[in-house]
N, C-alpha and C. Protein backbone atom coordinates (compact mmCIF):
# COMPACT_ATOMS: atom_id res chain seq x y z
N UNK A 1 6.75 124.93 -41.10
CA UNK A 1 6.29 126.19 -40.56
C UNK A 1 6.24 127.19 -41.70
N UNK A 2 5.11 128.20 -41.56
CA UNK A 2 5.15 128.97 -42.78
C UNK A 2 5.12 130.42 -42.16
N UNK A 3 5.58 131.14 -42.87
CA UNK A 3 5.16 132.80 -42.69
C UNK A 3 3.82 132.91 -42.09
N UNK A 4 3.83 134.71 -42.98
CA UNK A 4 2.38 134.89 -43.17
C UNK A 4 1.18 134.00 -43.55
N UNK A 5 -0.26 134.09 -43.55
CA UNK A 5 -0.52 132.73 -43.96
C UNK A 5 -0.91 133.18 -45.45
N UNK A 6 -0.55 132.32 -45.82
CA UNK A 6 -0.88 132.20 -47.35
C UNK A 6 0.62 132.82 -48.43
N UNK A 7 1.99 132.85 -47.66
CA UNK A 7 3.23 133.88 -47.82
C UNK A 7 4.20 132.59 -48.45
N UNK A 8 3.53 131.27 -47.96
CA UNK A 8 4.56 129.88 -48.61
C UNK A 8 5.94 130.26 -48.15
N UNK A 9 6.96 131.21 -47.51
CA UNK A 9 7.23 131.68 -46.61
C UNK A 9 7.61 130.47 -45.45
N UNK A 10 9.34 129.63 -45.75
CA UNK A 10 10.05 129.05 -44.84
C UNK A 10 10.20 129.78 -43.37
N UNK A 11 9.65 129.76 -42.24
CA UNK A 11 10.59 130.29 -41.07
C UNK A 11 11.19 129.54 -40.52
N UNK A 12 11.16 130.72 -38.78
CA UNK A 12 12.56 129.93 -38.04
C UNK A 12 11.98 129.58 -37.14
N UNK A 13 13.03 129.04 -36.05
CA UNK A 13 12.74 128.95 -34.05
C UNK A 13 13.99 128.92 -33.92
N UNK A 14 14.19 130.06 -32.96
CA UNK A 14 15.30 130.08 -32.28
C UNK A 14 15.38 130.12 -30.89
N UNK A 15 15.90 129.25 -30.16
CA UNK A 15 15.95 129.38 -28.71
C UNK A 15 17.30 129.36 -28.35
N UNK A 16 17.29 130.35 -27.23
CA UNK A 16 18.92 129.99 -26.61
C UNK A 16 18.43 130.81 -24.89
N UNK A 17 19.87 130.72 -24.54
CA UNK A 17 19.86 131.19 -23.17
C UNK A 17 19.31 133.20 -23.04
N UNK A 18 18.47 133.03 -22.00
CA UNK A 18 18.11 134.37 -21.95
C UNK A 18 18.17 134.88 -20.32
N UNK A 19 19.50 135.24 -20.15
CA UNK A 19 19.65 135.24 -18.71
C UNK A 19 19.95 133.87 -18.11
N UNK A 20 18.81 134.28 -17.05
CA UNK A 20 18.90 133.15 -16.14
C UNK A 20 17.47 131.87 -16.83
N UNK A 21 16.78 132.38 -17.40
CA UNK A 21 15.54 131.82 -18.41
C UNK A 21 16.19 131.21 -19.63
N UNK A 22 15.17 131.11 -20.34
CA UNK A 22 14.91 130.68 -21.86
C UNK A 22 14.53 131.94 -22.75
N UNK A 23 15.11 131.84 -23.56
CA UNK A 23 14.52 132.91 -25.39
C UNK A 23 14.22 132.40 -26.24
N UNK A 24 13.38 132.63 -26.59
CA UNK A 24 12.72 132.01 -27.98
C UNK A 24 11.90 133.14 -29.35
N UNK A 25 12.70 132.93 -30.19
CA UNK A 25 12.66 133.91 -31.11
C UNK A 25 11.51 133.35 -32.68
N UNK A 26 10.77 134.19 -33.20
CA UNK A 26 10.62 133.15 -34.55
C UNK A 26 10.84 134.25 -35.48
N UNK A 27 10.81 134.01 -36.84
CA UNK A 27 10.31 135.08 -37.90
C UNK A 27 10.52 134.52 -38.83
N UNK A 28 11.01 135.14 -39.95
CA UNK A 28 10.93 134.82 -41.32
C UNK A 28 12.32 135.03 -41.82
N UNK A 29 13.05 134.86 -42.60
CA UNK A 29 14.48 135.19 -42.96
C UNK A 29 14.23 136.29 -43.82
N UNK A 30 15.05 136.86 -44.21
CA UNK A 30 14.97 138.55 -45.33
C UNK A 30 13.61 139.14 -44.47
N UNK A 31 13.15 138.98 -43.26
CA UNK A 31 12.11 139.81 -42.83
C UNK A 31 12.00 140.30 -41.10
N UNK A 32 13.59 139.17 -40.56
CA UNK A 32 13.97 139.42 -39.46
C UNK A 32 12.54 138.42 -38.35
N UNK A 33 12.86 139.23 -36.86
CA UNK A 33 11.97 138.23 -36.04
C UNK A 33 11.10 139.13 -35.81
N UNK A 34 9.68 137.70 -35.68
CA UNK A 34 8.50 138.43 -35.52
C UNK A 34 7.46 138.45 -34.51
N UNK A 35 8.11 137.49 -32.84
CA UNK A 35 7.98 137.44 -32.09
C UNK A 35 8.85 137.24 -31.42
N UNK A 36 9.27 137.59 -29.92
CA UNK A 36 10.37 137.30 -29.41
C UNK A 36 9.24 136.86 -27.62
N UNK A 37 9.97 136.16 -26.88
CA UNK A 37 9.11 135.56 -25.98
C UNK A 37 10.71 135.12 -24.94
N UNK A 38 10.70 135.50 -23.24
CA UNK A 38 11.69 135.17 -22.57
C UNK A 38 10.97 134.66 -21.07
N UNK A 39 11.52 133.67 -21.09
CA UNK A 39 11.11 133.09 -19.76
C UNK A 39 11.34 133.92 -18.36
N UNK A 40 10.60 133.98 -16.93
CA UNK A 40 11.39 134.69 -16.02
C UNK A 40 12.06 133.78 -15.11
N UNK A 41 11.57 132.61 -15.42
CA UNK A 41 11.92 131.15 -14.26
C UNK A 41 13.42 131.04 -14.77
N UNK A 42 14.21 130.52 -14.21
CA UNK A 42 15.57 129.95 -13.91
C UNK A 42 14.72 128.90 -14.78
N UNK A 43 16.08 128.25 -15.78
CA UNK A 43 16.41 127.39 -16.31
C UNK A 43 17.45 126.62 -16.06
N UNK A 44 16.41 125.15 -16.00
CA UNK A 44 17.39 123.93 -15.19
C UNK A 44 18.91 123.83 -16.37
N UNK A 45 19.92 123.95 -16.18
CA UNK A 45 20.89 123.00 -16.86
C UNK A 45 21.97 121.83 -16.71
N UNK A 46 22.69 121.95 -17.46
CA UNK A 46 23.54 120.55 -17.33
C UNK A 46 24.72 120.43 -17.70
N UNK A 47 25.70 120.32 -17.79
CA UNK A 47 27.06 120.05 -18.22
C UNK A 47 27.03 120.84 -19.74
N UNK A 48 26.14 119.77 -20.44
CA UNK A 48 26.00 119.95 -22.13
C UNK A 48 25.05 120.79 -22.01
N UNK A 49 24.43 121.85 -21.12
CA UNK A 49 23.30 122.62 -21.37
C UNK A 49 21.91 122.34 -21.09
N UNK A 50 21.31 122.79 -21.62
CA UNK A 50 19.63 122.71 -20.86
C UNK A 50 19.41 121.06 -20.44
N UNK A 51 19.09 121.36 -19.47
CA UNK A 51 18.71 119.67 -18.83
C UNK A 51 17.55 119.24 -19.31
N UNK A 52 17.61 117.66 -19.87
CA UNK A 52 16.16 117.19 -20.20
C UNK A 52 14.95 117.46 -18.87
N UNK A 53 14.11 117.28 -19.67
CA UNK A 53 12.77 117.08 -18.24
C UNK A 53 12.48 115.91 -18.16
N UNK A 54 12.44 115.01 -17.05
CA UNK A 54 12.50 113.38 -17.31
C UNK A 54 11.01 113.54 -16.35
C-alpha cells in the first residue's frame, strides 16, 4: 500500500471495534489518518472476537 500516489510512502489499516460496528482507519505514519470509515450494523463476534463469515 502506498501514500499519496507517487509519495513511495508505506501506510496503514487499522480496524478495531467501533461501538457496536466496525472502524477502520488508514493513513500514513508521521502524517496521521487519512480516512476514517465506521460501520452502523452490529458486529457479529466470538469468544476470541470478530466472528469469521463462513
Amino acid at each position: 500500500m502506498k501514500g499519496g500516489a507517487g509519495s513511495g510512502a508505506a501506510g496503514f489499516l487499522a480496524v478495531g471495534p467501533g461501538g457496536p460496528g466496525l472502524r477502520a482507519v488508514v493513513g500514513v505514519p508521521d502524517r496521521g489518518p487519512s480516512a476514517q470509515r465506521e460501520s452502523e450494523e452490529p458486529v457479529r463476534t466470538a469468544p476470541g472476537g470478530t466472528a469469521p463469515y463462513t
